[in-house]
Protein backbone atom coordinates (compact mmCIF):
# COMPACT_ATOMS: atom_id res chain seq x y z
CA UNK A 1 0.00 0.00 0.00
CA UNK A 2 3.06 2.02 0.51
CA UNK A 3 3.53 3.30 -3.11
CA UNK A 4 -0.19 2.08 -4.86
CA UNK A 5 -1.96 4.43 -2.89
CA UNK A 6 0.39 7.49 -3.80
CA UNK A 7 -0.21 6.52 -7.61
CA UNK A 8 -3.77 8.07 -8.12
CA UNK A 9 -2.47 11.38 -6.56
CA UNK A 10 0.06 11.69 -9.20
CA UNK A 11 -1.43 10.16 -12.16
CA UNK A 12 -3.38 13.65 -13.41
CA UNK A 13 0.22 15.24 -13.47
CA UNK A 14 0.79 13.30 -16.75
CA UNK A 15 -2.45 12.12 -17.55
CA UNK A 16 -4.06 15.96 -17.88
CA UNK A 17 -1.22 16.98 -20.60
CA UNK A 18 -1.50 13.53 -22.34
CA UNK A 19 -5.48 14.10 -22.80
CA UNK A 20 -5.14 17.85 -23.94
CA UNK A 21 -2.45 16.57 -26.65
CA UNK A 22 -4.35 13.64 -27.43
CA UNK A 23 -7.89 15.97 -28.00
CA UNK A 24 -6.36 18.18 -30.52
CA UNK A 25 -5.41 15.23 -32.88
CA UNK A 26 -9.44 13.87 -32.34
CA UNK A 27 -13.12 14.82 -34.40
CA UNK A 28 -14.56 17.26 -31.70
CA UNK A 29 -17.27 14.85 -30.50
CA UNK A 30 -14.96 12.23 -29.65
CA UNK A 31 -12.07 14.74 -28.01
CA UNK A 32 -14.90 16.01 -25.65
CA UNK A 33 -16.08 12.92 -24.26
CA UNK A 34 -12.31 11.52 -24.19
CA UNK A 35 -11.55 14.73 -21.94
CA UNK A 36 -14.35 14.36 -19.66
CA UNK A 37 -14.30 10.47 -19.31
CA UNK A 38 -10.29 11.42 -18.03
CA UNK A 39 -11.27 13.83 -15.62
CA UNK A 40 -14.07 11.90 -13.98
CA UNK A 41 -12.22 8.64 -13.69
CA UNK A 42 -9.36 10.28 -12.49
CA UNK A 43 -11.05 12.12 -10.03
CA UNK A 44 -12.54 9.38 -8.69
CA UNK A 45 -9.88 7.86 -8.45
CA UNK A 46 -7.99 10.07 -6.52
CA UNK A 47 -10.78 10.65 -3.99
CA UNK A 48 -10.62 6.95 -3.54
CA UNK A 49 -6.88 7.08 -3.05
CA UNK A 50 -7.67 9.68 -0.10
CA UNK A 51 -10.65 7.74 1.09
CA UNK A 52 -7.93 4.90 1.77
CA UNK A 53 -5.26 7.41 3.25
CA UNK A 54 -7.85 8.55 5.71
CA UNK A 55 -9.24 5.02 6.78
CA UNK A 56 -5.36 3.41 7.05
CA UNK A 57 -4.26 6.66 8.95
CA UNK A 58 -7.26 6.39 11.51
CA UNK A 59 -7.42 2.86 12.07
CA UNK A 60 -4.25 3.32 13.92
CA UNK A 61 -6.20 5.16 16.80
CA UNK A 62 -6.82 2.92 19.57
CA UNK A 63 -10.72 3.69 19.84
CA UNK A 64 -10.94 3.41 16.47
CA UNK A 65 -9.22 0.02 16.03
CA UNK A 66 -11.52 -1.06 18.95
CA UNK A 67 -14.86 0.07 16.88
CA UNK A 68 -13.54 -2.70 14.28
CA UNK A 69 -12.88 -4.93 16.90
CA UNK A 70 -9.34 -4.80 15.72
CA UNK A 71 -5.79 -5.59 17.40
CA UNK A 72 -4.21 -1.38 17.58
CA UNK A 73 -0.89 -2.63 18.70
CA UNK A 74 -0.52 -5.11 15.16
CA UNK A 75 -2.56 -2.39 13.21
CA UNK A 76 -0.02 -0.10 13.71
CA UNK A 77 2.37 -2.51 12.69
CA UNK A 78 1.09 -4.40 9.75
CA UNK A 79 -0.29 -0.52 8.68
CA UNK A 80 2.03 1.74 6.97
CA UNK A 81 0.50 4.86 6.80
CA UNK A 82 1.02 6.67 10.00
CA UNK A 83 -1.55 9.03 11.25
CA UNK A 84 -0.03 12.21 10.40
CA UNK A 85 -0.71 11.14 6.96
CA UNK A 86 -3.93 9.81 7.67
CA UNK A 87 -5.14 13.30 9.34
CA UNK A 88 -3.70 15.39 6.14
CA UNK A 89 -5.59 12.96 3.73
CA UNK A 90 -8.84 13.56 5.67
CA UNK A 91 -8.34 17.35 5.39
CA UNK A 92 -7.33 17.27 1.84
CA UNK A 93 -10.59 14.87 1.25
CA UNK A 94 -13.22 17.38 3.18
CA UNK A 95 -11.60 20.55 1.35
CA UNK A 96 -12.83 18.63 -1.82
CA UNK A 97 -16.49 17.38 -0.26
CA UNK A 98 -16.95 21.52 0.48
CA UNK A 99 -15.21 22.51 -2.81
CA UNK A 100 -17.56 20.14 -4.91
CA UNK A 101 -20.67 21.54 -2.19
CA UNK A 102 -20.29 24.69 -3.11
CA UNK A 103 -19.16 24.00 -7.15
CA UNK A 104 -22.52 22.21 -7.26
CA UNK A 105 -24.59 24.92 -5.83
CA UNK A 106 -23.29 27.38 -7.36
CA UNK A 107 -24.29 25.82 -10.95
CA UNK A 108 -27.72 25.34 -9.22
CA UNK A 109 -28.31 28.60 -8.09
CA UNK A 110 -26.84 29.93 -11.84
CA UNK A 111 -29.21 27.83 -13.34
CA UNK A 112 -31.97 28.88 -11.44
CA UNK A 113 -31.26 32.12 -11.77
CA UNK A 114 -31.09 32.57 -15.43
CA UNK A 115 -34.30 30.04 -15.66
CA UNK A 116 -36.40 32.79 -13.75
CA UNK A 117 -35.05 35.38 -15.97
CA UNK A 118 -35.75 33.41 -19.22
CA UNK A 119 -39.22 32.72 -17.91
CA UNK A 120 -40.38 35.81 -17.09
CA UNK A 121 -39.97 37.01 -21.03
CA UNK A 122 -41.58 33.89 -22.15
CA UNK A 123 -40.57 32.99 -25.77
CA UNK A 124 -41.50 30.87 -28.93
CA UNK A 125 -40.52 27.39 -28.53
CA UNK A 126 -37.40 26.45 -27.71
CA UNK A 127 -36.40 30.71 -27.65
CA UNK A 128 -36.16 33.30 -25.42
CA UNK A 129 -35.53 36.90 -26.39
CA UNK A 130 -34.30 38.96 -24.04
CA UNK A 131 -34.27 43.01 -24.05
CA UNK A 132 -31.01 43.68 -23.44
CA UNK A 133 -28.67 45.88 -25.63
CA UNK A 134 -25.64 43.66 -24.90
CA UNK A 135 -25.04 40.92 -27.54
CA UNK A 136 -25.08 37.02 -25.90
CA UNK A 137 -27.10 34.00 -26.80
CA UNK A 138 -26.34 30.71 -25.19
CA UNK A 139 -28.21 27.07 -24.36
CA UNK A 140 -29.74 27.24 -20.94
CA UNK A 141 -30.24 23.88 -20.00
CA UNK A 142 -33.85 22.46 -18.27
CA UNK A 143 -36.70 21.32 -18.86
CA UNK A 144 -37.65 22.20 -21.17
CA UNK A 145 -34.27 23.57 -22.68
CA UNK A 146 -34.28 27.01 -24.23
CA UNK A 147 -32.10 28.77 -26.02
CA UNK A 148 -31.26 32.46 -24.83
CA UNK A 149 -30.84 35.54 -26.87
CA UNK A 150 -30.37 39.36 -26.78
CA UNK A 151 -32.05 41.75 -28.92
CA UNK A 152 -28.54 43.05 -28.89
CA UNK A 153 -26.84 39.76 -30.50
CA UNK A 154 -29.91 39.83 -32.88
CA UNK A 155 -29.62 42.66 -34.13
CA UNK A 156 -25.51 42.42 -35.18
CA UNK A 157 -26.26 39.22 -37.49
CA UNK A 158 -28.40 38.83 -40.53
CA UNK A 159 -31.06 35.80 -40.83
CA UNK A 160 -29.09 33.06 -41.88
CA UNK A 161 -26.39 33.65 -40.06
CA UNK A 162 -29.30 33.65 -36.66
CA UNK A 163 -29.69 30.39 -38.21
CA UNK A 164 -26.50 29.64 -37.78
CA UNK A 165 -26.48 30.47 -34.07
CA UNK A 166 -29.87 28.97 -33.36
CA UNK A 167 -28.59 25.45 -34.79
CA UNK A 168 -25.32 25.91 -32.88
CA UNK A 169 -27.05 26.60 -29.13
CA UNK A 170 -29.77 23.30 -30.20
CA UNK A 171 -26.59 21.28 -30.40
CA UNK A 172 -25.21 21.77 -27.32
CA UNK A 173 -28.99 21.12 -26.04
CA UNK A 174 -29.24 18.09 -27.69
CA UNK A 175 -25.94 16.76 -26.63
CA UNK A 176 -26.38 17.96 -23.04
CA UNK A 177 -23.16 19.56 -22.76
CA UNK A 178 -23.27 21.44 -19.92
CA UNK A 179 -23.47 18.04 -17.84
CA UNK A 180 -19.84 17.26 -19.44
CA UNK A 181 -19.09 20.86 -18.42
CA UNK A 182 -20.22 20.59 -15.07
CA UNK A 183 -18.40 17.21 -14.81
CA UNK A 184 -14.95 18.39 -15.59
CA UNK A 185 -15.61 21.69 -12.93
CA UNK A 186 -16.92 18.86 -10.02
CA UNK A 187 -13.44 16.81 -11.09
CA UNK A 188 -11.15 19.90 -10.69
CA UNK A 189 -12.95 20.44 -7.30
CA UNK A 190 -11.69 16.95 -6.76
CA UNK A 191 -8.20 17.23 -7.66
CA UNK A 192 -6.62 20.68 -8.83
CA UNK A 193 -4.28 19.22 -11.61
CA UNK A 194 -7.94 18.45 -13.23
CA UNK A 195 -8.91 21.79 -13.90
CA UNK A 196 -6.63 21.72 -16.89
CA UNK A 197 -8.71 20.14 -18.73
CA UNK A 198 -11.83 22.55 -18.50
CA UNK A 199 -10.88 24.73 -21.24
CA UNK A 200 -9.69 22.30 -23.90
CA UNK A 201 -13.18 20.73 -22.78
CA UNK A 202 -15.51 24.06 -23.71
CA UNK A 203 -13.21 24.96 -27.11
CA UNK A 204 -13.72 20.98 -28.09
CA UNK A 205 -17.65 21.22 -27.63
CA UNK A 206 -17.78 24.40 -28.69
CA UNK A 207 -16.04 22.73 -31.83
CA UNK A 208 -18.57 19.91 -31.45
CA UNK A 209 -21.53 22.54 -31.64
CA UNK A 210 -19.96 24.37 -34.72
CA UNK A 211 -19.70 21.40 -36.62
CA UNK A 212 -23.94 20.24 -36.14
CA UNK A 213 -24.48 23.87 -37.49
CA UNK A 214 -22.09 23.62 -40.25
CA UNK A 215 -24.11 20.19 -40.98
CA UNK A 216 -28.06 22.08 -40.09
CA UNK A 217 -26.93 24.74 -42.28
CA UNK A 218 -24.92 22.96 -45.01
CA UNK A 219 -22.82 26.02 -45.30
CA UNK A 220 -19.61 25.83 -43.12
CA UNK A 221 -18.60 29.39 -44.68
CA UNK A 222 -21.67 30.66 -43.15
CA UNK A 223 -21.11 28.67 -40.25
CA UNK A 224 -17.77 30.62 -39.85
CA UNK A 225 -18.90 34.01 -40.74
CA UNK A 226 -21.58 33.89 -38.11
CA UNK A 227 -19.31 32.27 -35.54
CA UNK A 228 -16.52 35.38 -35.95
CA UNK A 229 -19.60 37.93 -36.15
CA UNK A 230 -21.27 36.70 -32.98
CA UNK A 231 -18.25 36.58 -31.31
CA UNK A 232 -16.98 40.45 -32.21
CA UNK A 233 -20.57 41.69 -31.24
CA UNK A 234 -20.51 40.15 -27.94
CA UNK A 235 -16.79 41.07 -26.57
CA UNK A 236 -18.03 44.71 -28.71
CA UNK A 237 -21.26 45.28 -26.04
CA UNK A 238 -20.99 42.13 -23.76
CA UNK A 239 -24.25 41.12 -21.93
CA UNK A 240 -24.70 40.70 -18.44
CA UNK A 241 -22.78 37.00 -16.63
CA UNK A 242 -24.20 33.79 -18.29
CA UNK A 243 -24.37 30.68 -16.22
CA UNK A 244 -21.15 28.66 -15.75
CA UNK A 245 -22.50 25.46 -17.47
CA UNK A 246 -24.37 27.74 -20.48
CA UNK A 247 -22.53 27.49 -23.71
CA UNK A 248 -22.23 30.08 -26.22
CA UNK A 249 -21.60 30.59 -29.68
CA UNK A 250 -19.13 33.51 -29.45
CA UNK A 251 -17.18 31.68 -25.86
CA UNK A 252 -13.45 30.11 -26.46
CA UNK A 253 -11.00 30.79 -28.87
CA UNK A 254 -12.71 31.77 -31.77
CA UNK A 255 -10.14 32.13 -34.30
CA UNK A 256 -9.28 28.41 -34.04
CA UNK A 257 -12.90 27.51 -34.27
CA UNK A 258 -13.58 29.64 -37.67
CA UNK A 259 -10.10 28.32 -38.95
CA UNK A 260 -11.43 24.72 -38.77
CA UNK A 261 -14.67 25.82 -40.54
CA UNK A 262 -12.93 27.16 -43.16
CA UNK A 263 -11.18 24.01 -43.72
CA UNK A 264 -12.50 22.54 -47.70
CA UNK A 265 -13.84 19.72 -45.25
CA UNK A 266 -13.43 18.42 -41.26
CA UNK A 267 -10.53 16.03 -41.04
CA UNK A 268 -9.28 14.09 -38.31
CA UNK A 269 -5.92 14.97 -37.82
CA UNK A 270 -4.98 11.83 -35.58
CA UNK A 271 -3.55 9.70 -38.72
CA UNK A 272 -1.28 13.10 -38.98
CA UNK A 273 -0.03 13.86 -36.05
CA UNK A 274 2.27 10.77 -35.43
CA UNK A 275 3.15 10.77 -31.72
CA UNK A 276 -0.84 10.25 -31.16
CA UNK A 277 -0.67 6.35 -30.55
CA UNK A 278 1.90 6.95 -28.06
CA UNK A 279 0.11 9.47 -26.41
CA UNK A 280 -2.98 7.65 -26.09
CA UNK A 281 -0.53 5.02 -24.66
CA UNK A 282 0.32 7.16 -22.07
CA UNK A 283 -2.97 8.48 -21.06
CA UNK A 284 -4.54 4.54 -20.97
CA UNK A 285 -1.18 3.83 -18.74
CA UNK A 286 -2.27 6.65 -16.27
CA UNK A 287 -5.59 5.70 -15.89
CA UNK A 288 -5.27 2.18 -15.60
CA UNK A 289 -2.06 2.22 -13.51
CA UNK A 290 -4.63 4.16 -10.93
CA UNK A 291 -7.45 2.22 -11.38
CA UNK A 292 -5.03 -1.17 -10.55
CA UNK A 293 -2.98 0.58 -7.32
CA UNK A 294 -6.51 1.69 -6.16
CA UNK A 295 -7.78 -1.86 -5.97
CA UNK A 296 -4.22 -2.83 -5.16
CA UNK A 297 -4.16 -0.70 -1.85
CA UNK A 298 -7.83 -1.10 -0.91
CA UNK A 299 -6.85 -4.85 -1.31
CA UNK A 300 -3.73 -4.45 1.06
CA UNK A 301 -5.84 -2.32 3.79
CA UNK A 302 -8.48 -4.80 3.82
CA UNK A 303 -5.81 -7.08 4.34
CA UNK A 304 -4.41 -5.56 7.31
CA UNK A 305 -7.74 -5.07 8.68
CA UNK A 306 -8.65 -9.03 8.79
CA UNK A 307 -5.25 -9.34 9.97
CA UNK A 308 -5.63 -7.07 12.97
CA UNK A 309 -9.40 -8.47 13.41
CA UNK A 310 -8.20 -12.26 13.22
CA UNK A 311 -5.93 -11.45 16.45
CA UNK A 312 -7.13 -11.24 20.23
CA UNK A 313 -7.51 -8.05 21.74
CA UNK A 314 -5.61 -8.67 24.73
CA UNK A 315 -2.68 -10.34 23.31
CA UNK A 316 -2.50 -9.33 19.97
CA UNK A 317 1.45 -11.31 19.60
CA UNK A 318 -1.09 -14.37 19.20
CA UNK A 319 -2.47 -16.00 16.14
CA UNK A 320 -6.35 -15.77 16.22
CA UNK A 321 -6.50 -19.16 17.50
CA UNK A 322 -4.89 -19.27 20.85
CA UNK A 323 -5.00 -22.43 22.65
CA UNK A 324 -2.96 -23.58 25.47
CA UNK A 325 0.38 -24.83 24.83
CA UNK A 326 1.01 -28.32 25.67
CA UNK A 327 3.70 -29.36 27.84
CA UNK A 328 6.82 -30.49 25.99
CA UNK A 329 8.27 -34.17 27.02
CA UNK A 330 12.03 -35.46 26.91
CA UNK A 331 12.30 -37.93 23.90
């Protein structure tokens, strides 16, 4: 358990640049879900890597031991975490619990918050005008989803290219992508090293979203035009805070995004970029190389704990099965 247990903690250091590399050389669907897939498992595993800290560090404690009906005297010797360590790892593991809390709520309360708004200037369908001179538009997510504009945003493009944004805010409804958002923010919460991977997230499903309207629209010229034109009226007269988890059109590095539109045609770029296989090696060796020293130190602690349990209280130098020694006779 000595060195598994330390593996989790460390894996993200590697793991987080190996899945940012790895995303720019995938199709935009595909490098979103591979970047939020690594930041939940990892941050799972992590927390579990804590969990175990905490429990080997604490089961040293004589009261505790004796709520097990454990041996303390051969816990603390069969257990090589030492309570220091234990105590730090319980710290570390609440900081996250209150981090993820408050995270949680405060995409809630967002939510909420932009919901009431939205409602109270009703809409047509699926879209909500709002009368604000700022230029925004973003996918609020519910239920029913909406999709939020200014009068300000509406008035900078023309009608196809408000068919352009339209298509692009129902894609990242219809894919749900604030969940994958609010995934990656609840991992960095979890682990700090994680939070490098929130903003390759948003670009790649922005990128993800660009590429259904290209499709809608069947004009990825168009697609681009109203991409860059959304995007210079809203940093132009921006609109009051949008929620954390709401997408928008004119959010991440635009220039990027209308570069790839203006591509003849999308391409995957992983056959191109030639260290990608070994990337991709390294990423799957970071994740699974957690996922086995997790199980690998839960194993060991659970271990120690039947160990400590199969010995008596009172004499824990004894095996579990102490009977009286019989008298040894002269041959």
């Amino acid at each position: 358990m000595t060195w598994a247990v330390w593996a989790p903690l460390l894996a993200p250091l590697l793991a987080v640049p190996a899945a940012r590399r790895l995303a720019d050389a995938l199709a935009p669907r595909t490098a979103a879900l591979l970047l939020a897939a690594t930041a939940a498992m990892l941050a799972l595993l992590s927390t579990g890597s804590l969990a175990l800290l905490t429990a080997a560090g604490l089961l040293r404690l004589p009261v505790i031991a004796a709520l097990g009906h454990m041996s303390a005297p051969l816990m603390r010797r069969s257990n090589p975490i030492y309570l220091p360590v234990g105590a730090l790892a319980a710290l570390a593991l609440a900081v996250a619990a209150y981090a993820v809390f408050r995270a949680a709520r405060r995409h809630r309360t967002d939510l909420l918050r932009a919901a009431s708004t939205a409602e109270r200037h009703g809409g047509a369908g699926d879209l909500t005008v709002l009368p604000d001179p700022g230029a925004d538009a973003y996918a609020l997510p519910g239920r029913p989803g909406r999709v939020v504009v200014t009068a300000g945003m509406l008035r900078k493009l023309d009608a196809r290219e408000r068919e352009v944004l339209l298509a692009h805010e129902r894609a990242h409804l219809r894919g749900r992508h604030h969940l994958l958002i609010i995934c990656a923010d609840l991992a960095a919460c979890l682990h700090p090293a994680l939070s490098g991977l929130r903003a390759p997230l948003s670009f790649h499903l922005e990128r993800w979203a660009d590429e259904s309207a290209a499709a809608a629209v069947g004009d990825r010229r168009l697609t681009a035009r109203a991409v860059g034109r959304a995007a210079l009226a809203a940093s132009a007269a921006p609109a009051p805070q949008r929620p954390a988890a709401a997408l928008a059109a004119s959010a991440g590095p635009v220039p990027r995004r209308v570069a790839a539109l203006l591509e003849t045609a999308p391409r995957s770029r992983f056959n191109a970029l030639r260290p990608a296989a070994a990337i991709a090696a390294v990423l799957v060796a970071c994740v699974v190389a957690s996922g086995v020293s997790t199980l690998e130190a839960a194993d060991d602690l659970h271990a120690n704990i039947e160990l400590a349990q199969g010995a008596p209280l009172d004499h824990p130098h004894h095996h579990s099965h102490s009977f009286p020694s019989l008298p040894s006779f002269p041959e």
